[in-house]
C-alpha atoms as a PDB file:
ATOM      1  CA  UNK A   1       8.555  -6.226  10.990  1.00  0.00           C
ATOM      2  CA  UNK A   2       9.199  -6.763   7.285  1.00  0.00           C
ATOM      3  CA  UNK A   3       9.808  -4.368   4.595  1.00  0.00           C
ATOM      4  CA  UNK A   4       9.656  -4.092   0.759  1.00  0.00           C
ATOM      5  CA  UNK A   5      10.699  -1.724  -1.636  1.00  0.00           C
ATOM      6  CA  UNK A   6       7.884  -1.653  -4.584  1.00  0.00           C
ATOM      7  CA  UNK A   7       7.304  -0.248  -7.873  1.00  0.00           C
ATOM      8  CA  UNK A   8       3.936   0.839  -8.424  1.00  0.00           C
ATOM      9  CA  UNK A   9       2.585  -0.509 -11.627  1.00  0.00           C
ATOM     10  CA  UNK A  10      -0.955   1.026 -11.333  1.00  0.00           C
ATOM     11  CA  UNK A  11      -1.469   3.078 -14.409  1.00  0.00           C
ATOM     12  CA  UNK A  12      -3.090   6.081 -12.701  1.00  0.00           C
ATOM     13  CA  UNK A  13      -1.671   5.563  -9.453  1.00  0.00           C
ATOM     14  CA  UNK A  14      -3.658   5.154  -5.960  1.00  0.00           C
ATOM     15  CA  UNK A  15      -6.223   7.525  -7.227  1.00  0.00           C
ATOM     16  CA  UNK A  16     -10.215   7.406  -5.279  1.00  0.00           C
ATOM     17  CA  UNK A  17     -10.602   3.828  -6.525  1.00  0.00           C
ATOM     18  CA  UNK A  18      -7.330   2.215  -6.227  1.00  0.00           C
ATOM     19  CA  UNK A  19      -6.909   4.024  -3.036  1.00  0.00           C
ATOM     20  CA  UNK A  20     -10.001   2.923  -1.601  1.00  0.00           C
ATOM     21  CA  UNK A  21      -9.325  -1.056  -2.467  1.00  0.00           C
ATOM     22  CA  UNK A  22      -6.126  -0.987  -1.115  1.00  0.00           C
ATOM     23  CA  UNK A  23      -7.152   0.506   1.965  1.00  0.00           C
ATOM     24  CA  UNK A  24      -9.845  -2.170   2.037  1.00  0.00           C
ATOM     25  CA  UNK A  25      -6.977  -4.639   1.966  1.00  0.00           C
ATOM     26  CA  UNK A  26      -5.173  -3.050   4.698  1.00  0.00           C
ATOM     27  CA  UNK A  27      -8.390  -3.352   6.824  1.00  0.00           C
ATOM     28  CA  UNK A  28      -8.330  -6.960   6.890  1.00  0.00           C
ATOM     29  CA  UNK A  29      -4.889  -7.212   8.952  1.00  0.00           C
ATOM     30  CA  UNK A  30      -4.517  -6.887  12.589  1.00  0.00           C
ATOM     31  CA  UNK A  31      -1.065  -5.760  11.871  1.00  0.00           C
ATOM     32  CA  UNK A  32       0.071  -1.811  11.184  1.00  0.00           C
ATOM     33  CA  UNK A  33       0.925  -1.176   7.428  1.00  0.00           C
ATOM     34  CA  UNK A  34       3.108   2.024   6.320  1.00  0.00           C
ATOM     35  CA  UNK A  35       3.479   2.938   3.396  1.00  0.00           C
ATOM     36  CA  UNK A  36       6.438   5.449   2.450  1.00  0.00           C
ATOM     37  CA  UNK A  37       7.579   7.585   0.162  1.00  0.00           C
ATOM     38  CA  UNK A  38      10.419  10.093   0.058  1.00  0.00           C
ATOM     39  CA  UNK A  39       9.934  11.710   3.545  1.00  0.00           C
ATOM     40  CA  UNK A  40       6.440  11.000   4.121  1.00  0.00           C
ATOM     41  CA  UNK A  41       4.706   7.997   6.290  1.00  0.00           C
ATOM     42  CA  UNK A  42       1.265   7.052   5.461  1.00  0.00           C
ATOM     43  CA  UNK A  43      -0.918   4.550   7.322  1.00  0.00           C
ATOM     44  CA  UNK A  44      -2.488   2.129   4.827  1.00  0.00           C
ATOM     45  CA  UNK A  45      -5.583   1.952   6.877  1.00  0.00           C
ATOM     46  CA  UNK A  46      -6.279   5.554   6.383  1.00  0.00           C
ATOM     47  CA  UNK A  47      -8.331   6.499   2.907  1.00  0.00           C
ATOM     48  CA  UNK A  48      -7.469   9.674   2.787  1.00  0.00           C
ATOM     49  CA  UNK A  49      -4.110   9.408   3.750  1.00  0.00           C
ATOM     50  CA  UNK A  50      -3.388   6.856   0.884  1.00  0.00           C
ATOM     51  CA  UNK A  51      -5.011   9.112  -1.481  1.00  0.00           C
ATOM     52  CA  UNK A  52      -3.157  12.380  -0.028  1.00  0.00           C
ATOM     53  CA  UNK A  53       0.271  10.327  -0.413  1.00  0.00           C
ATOM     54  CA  UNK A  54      -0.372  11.154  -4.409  1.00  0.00           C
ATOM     55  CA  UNK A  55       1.756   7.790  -5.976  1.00  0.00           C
ATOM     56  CA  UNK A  56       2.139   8.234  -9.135  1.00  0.00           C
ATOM     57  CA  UNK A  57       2.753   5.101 -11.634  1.00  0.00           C
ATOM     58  CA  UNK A  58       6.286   3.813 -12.119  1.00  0.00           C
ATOM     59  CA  UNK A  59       7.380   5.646  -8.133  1.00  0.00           C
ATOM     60  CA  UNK A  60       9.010   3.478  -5.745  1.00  0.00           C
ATOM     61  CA  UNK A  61       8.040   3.587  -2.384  1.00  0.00           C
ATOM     62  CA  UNK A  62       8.528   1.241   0.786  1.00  0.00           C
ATOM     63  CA  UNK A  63       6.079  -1.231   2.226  1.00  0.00           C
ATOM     64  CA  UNK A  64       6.205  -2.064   6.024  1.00  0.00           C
ATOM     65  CA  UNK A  65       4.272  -4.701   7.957  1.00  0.00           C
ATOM     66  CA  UNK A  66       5.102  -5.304  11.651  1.00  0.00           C
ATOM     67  CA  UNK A  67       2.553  -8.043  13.791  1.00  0.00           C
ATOM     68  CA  UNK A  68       0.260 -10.306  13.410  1.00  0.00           C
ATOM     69  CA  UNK A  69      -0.124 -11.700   9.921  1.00  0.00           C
ATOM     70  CA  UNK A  70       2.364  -9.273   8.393  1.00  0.00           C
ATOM     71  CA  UNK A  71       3.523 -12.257   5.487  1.00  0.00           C
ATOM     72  CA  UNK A  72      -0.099 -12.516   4.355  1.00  0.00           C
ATOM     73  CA  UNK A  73      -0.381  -8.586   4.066  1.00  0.00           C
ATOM     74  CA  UNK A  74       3.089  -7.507   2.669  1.00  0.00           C
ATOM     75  CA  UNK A  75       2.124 -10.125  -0.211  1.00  0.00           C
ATOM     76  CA  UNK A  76      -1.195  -8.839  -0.996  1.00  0.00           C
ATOM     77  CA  UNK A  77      -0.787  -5.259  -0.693  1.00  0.00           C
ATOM     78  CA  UNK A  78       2.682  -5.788  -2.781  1.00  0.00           C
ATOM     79  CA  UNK A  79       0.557  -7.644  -5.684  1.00  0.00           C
ATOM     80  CA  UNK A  80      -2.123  -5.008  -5.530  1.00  0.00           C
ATOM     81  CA  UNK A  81       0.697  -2.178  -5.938  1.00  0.00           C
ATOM     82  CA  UNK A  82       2.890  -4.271  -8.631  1.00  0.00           C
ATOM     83  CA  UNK A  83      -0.114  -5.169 -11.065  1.00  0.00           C
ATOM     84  CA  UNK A  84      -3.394  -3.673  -9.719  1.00  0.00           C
ATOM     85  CA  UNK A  85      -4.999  -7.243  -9.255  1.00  0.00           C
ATOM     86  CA  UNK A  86      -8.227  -6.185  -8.791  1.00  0.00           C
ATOM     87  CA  UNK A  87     -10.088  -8.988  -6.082  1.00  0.00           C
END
């Protein structure tokens, strides 16, 4: 398991499209991916759960990978959060 603190540098947060690409992203690892924030867990692989989560711009919240491939995830859902690179 690995886990990263990250600022989220999407201007209007993981609102309906941001929400939906990174859950896209999330989809492509075999590996779970939690997101948290304050008190709250969210699966990554869930839309509306990332969505219901509400992150704002400029809130920290923690990033945790644990399996298979869980390098090659942390870094792209870490870049996606950091500076909403679009793919």
């Amino acid at each position: 398991m690995i886990v990263q603190k990250v600022m989220v540098g999407i201007g209007s947060g993981l609102h309906f499209r941001p929400a939906e690409k990174i859950t896209a992203i999330a989809m492509e690892y075999p590996c779970k991916i939690t997101l948290k924030k304050e008190h709250s867990v969210t699966d990554m692989k869930s839309f509306l759960s990332v969505l219901a989560a509400n992150v704002k711009c400029g809130e920290e919240v923690v990033i945790e990978c644990d399996g298979e491939s869980e390098s090659e995830a942390m870094q792209r859902i870490v870049a996606f959060l950091e500076r909403n690179i679009i793919e």
